[in-house]
Protein backbone atom coordinates (compact mmCIF):
# COMPACT_ATOMS: atom_id res chain seq x y z
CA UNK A 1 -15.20 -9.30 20.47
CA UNK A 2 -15.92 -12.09 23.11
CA UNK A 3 -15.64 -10.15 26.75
CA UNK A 4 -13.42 -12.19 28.93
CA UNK A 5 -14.67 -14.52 31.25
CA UNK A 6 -12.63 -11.87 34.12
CA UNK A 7 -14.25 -8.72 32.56
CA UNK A 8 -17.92 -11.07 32.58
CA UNK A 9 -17.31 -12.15 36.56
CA UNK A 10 -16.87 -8.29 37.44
CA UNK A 11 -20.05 -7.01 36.06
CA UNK A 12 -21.65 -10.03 37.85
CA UNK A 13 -20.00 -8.91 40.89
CA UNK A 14 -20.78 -5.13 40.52
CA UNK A 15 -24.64 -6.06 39.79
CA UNK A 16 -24.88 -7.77 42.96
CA UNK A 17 -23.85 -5.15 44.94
CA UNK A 18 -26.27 -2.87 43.62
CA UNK A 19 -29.76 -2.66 45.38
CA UNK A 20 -31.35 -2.65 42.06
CA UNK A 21 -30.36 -4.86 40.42
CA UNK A 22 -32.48 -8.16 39.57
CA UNK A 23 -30.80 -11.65 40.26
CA UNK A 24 -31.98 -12.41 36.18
CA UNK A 25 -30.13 -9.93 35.31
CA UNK A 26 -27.17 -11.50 37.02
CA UNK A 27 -28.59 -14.78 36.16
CA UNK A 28 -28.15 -13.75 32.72
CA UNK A 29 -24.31 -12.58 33.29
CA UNK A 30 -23.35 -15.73 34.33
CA UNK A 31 -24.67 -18.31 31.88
CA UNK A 32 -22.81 -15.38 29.51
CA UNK A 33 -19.69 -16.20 31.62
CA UNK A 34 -20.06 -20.14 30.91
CA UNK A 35 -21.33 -19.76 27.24
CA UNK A 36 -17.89 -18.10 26.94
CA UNK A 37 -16.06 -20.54 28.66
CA UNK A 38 -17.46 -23.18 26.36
CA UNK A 39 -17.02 -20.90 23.13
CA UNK A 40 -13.05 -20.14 24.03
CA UNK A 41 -12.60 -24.05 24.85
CA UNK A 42 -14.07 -24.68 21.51
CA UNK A 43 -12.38 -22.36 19.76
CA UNK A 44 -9.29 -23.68 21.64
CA UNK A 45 -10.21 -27.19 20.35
CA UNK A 46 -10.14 -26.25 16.98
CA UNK A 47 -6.88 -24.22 16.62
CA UNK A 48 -5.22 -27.15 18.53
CA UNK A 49 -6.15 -29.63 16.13
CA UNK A 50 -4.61 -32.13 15.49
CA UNK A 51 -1.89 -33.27 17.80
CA UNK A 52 -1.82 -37.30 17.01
CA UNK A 53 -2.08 -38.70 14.31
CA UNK A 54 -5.64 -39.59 12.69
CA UNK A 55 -7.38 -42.49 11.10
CA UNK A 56 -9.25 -42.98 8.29
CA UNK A 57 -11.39 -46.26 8.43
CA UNK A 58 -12.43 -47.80 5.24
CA UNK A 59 -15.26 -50.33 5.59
CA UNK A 60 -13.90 -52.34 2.30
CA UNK A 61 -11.08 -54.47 1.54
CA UNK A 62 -7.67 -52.80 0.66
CA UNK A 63 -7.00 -52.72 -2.73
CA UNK A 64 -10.13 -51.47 -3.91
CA UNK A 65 -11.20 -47.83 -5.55
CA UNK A 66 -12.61 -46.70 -1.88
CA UNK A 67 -9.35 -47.73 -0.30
CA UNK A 68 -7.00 -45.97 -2.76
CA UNK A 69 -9.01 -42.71 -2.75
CA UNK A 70 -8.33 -42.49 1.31
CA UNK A 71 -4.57 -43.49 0.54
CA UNK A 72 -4.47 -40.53 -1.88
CA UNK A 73 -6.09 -37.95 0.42
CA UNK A 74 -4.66 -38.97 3.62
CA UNK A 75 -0.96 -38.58 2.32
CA UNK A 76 -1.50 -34.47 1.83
CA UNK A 77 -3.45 -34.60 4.75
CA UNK A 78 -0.36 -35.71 6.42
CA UNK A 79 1.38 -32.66 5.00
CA UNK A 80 -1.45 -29.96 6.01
CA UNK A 81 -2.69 -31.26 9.20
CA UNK A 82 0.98 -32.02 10.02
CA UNK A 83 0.12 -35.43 11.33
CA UNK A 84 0.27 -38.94 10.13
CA UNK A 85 -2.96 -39.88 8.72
CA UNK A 86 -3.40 -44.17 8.99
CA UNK A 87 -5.83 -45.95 6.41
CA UNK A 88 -8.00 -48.40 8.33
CA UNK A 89 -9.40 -51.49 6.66
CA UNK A 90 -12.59 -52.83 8.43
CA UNK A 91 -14.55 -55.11 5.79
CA UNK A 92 -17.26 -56.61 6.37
CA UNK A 93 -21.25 -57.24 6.71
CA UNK A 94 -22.08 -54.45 3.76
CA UNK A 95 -19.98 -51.66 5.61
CA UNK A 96 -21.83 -52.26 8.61
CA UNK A 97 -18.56 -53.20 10.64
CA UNK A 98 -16.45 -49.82 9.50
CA UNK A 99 -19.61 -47.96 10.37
CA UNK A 100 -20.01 -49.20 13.57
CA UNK A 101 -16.11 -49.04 14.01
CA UNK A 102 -16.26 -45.29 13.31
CA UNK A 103 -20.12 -44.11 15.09
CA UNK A 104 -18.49 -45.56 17.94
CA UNK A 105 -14.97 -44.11 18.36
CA UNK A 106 -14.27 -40.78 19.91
CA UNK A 107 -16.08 -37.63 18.67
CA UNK A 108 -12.04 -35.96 18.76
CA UNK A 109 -11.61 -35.89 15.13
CA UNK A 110 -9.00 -38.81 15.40
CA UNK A 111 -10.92 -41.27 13.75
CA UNK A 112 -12.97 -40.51 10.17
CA UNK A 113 -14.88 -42.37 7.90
CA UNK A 114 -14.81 -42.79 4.33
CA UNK A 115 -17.74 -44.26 2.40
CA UNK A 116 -19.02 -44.60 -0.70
CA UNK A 117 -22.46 -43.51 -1.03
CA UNK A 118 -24.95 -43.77 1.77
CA UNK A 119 -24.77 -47.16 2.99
CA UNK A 120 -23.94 -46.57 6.79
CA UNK A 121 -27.64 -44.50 7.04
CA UNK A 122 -29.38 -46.81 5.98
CA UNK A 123 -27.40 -50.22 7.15
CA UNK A 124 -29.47 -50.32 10.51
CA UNK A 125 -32.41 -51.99 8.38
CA UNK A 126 -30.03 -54.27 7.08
CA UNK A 127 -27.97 -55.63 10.02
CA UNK A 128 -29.92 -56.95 13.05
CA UNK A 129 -28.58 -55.55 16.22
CA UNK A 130 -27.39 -52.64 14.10
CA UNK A 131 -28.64 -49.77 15.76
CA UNK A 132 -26.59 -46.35 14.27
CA UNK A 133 -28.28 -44.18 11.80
CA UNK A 134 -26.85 -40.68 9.48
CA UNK A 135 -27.77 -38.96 12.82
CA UNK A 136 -24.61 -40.40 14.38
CA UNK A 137 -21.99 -39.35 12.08
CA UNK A 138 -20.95 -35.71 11.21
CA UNK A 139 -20.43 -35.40 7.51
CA UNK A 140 -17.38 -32.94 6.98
CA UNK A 141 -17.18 -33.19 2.93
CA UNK A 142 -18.13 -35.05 0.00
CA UNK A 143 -14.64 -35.40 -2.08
CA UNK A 144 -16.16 -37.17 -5.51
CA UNK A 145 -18.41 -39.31 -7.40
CA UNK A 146 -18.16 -43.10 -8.10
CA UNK A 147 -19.93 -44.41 -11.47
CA UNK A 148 -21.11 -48.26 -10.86
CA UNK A 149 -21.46 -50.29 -13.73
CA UNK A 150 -21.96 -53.91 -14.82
CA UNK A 151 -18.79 -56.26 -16.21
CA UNK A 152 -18.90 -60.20 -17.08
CA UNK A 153 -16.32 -62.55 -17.52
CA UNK A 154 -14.61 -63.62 -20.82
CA UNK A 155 -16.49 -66.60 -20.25
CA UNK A 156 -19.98 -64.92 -20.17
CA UNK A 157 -21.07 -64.11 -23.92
CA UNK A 158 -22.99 -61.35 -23.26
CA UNK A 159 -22.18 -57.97 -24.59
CA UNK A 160 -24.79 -55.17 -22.91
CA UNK A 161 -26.86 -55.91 -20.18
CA UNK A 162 -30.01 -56.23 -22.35
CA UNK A 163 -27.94 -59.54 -23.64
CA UNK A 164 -26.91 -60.62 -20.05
CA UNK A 165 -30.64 -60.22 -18.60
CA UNK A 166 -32.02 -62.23 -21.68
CA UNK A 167 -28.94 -64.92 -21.29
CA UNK A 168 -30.37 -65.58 -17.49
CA UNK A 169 -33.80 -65.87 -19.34
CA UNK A 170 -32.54 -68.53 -21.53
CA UNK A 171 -30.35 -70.66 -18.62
CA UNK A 172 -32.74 -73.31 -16.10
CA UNK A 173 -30.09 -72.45 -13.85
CA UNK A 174 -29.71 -68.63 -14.44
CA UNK A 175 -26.90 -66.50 -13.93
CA UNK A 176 -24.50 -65.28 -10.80
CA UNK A 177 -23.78 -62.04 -10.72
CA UNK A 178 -21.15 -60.73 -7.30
CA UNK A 179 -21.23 -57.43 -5.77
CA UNK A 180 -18.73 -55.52 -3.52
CA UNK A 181 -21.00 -56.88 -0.08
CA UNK A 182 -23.61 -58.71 0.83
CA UNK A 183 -26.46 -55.58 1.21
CA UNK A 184 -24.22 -52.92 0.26
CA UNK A 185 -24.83 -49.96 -2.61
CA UNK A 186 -23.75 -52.25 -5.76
CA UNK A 187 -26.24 -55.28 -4.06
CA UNK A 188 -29.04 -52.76 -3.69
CA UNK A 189 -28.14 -51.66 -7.64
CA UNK A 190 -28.44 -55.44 -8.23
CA UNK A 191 -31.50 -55.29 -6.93
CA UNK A 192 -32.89 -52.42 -8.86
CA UNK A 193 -32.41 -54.48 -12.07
CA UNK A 194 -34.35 -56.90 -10.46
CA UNK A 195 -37.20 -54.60 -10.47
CA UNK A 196 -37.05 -52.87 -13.20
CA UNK A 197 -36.82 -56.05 -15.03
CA UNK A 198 -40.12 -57.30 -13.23
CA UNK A 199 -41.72 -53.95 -14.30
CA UNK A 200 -41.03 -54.50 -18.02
CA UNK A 201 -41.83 -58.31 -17.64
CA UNK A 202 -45.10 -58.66 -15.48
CA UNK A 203 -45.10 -61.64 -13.05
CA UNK A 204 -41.60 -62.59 -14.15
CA UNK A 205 -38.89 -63.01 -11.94
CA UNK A 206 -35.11 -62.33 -13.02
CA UNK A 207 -33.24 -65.61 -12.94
CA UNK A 208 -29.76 -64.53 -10.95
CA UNK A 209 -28.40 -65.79 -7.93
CA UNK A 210 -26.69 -62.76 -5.99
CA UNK A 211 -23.06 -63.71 -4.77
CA UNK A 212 -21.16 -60.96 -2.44
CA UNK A 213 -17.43 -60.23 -2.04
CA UNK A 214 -15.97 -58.04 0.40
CA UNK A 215 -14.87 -54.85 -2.20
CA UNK A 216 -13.59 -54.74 -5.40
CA UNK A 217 -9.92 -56.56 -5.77
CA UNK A 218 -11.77 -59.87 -4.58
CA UNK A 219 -15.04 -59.35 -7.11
CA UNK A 220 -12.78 -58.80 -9.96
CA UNK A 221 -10.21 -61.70 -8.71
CA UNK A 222 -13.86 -64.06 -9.02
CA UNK A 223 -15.00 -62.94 -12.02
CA UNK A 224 -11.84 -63.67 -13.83
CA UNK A 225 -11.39 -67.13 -12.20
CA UNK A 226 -14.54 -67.29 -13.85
CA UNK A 227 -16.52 -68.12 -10.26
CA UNK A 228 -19.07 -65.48 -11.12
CA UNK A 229 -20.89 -64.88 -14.27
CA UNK A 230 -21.67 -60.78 -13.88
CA UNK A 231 -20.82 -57.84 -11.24
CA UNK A 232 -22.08 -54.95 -10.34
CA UNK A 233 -19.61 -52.48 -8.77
CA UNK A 234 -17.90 -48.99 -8.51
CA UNK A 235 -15.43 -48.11 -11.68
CA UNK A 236 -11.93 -48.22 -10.73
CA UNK A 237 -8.56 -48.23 -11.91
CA UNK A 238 -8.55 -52.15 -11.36
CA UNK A 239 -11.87 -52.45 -13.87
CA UNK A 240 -9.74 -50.29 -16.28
CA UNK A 241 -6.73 -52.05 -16.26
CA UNK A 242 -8.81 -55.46 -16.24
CA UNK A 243 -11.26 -54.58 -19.11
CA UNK A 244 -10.78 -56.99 -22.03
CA UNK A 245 -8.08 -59.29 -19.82
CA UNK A 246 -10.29 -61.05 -17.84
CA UNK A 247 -13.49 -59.21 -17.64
CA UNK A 248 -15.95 -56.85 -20.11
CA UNK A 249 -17.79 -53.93 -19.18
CA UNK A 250 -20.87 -53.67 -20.44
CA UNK A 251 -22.81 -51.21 -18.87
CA UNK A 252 -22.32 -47.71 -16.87
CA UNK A 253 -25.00 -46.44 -14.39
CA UNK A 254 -25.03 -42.74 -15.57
CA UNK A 255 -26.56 -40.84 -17.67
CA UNK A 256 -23.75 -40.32 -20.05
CA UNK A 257 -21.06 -42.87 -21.28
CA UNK A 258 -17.87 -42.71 -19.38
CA UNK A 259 -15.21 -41.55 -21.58
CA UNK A 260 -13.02 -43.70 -21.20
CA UNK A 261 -15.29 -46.72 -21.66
CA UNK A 262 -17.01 -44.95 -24.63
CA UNK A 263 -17.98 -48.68 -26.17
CA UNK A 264 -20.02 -49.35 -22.48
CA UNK A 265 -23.18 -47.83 -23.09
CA UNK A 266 -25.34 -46.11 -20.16
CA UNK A 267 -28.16 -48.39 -18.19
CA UNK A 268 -30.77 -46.04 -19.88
CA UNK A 269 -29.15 -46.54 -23.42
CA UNK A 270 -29.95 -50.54 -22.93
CA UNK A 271 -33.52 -50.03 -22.14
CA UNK A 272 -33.03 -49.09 -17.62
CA UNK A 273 -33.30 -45.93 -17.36
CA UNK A 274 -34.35 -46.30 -13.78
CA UNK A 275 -30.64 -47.27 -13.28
CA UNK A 276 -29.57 -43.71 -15.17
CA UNK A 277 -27.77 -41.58 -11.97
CA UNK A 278 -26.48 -44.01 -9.65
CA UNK A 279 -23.93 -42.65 -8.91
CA UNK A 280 -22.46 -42.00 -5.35
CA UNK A 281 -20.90 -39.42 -3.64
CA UNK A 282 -17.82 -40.16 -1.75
CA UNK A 283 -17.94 -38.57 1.56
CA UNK A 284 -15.92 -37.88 4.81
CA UNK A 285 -17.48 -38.02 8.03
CA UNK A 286 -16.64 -37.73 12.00
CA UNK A 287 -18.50 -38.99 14.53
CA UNK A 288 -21.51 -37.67 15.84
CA UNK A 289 -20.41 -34.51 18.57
CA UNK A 290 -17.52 -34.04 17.19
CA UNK A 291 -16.25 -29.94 17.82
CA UNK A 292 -17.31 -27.89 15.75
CA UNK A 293 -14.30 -26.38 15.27
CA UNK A 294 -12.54 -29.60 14.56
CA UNK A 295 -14.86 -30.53 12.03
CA UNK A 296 -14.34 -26.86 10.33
CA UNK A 297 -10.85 -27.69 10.59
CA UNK A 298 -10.78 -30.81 9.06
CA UNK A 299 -13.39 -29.49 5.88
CA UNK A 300 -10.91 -27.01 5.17
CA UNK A 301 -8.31 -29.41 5.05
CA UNK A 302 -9.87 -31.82 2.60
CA UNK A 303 -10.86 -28.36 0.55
CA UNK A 304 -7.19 -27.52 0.08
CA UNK A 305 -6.05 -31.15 -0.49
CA UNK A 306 -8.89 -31.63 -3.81
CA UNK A 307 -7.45 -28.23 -4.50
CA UNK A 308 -4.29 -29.90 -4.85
CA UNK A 309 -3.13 -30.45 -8.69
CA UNK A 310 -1.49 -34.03 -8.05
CA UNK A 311 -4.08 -34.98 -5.75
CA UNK A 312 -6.41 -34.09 -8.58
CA UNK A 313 -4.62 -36.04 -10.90
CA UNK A 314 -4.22 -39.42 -8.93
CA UNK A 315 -8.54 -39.29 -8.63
CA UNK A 316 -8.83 -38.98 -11.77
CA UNK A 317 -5.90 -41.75 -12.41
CA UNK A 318 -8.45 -43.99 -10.37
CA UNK A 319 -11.53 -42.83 -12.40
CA UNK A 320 -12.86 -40.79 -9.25
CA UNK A 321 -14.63 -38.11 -10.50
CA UNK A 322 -12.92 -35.17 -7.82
CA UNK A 323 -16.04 -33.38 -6.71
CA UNK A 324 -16.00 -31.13 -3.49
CA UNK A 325 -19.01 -30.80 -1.58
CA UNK A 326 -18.80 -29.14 1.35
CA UNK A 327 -20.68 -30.53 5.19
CA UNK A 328 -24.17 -28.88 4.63
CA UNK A 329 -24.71 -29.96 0.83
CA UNK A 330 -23.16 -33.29 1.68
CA UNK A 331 -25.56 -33.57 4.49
CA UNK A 332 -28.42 -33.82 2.22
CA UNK A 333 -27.34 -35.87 -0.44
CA UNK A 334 -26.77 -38.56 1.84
CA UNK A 335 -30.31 -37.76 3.19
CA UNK A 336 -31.88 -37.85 0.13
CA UNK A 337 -29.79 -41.40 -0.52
CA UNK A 338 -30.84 -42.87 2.62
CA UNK A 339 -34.61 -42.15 1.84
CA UNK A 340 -34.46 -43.70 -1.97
CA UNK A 341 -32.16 -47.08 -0.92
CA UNK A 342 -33.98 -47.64 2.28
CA UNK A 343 -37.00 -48.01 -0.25
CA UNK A 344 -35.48 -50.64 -2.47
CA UNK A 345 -34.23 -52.36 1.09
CA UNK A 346 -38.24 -52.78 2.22
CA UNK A 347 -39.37 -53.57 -1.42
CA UNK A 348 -36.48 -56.36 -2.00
CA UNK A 349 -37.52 -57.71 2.35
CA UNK A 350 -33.88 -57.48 2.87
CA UNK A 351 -34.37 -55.57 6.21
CA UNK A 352 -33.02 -57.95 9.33
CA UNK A 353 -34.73 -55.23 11.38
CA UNK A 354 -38.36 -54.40 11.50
């Protein structure tokens, strides 16, 4: 049991009195006396939580998968935080502009931050000026797994990605393929072809010309226009619904086929395996020195609402793949994330910092 900051401030008192008695020793009575000051405002913190309502910013474009998976969780939130929860679009720059947006506000646990993958540890090489890291942001959960994959057009006659690479082979002015962001996870995944295609084809360069959209709705909007050859990007309701009307997927980044694509086969079926397990965890963060209490709070929260049968059931409606991680495990996946995407980043010189 804590002793009361009265009960702490007597024995302090007492020990001075006595001839005896070391001024350590009563040194040591009162930083016990502030440690549980700090401990019972804490704690106080944390049962208080919340009393406003919270945000949630996404660093994509409404409409996309990332976007409907914080719509989904925030509204039971809502119900067992007892507080409005508010979806926060903040596109832009690879997710550099949400991250900021977010390692910036208020460690309170009023503002979160949803992302997909690892992006915002690593986006500091990427944007100049950008100078956050993993360090500022207090991951609270990871809440489930997004599969990225490659679609074309109608218009693009390829039908697996060992077609698509050898159709930019055969074209003088080669092929272009959009992402969800200029330097964000499904670029970097572009990227990786490009690489692994060198590797199999010694002093050979993949002929595609890289052309960014800011999240999914506008990617898939291109590529049916027919603006855009290929994509690479997350699986989503909006691929499912838009698979054979305006778009074909022909590849999944996983090690097994998704089942409900079973005609897509896996990267490492159609001869890139170093593509196999791309897959990224979706995860919840605070800011960086945010209560610990609050952020306890909050984990337990997201725990009961992807324990939640509907909630369950609209992820997998929007081909998330519900996974709860909790803070510490969460913690390290992103680490280990950061470390294997900041490589392809230096290797592909798309660093705007040194």
């Amino acid at each position: 049991m804590i002793p009361t900051i009265v009960g702490l401030a007597r024995r302090a008192r007492s020990a001075f009195q006595a001839p005896k008695f070391g001024r350590r020793a009563i040194s040591s009575l009162l930083i016990s006396a502030f440690a549980c000051t700090g401990a019972s405002t804490a704690l106080a913190a944390g049962q208080a939580y919340p009393q406003q309502p919270i945000s949630i910013i996404v660093p994509f474009a409404a409409g996309g998968s990332l976007d409907a998976t914080a719509r989904v969780l925030g509204k039971k939130l809502d119900e067992i935080l007892g507080q409005p929860v508010l979806v926060i679009n903040r596109p832009g720059a690879g997710s550099a502009v949400g991250a900021r947006a977010a390692a910036t506000a208020k460690p309170d646990g009023y503002t979160l931050f949803i992302a997909s993958g690892s992006a915002f540890g690593f986006v500091h090489l990427l944007v100049r000026n950008h100078d956050f890291y993993l360090k500022d942001y207090a991951p609270i959960a990871g809440l489930g797994i997004y599969t990225s994959l490659f679609a074309v057009s109608e218009a693009t006659p390829a039908k697996s990605l060992s077609e698509l690479v050898a159709l930019a082979d055969s074209k003088p002015s080669g092929l272009s393929i959009c992402s969800t962001g200029a330097n964000g996870i499904n670029h970097l995944q572009l990227e990786m072809l490009r690489f692994a295609y060198q590797k199999k084809n010694p002093g050979k360069k993949l002929n595609i010309t890289h052309v960014p959209y800011n999240g999914v709705a506008p990617a898939l909007t291109a590529m049916k226009a027919g603006d855009v050859d290929a994509c690479v990007l997350p699986y989503s309701s909006l691929v499912k619904q838009m698979d054979g009307a305006g778009l074909r997927v022909i590849a999944v980044q996983r090690e097994k086929r998704l089942p409900a694509l079973p005609n897509a086969g896996t990267t490492g079926e159609q001869g890139y395996p170093e593509l196999d397990g791309n897959e990224q965890l979706v995860t919840i963060s605070a800011p960086a020195g945010t209560p610990a209490p609050v952020l306890q709070r909050l984990e337990t929260a997201f725990r009961d609402a992807m324990n939640d049968p509907a909630v369950m059931k609209s992820l997998n409606e929007l081909e998330v793949q519900p996974k709860f991680v909790g803070s510490a495990d969460a913690r390290k996946w992103l680490e280990q994330d950061v470390r294997k995407l900041s490589n392809v980043i230096r290797e592909a010189g798309l660093g705007s910092n040194p």
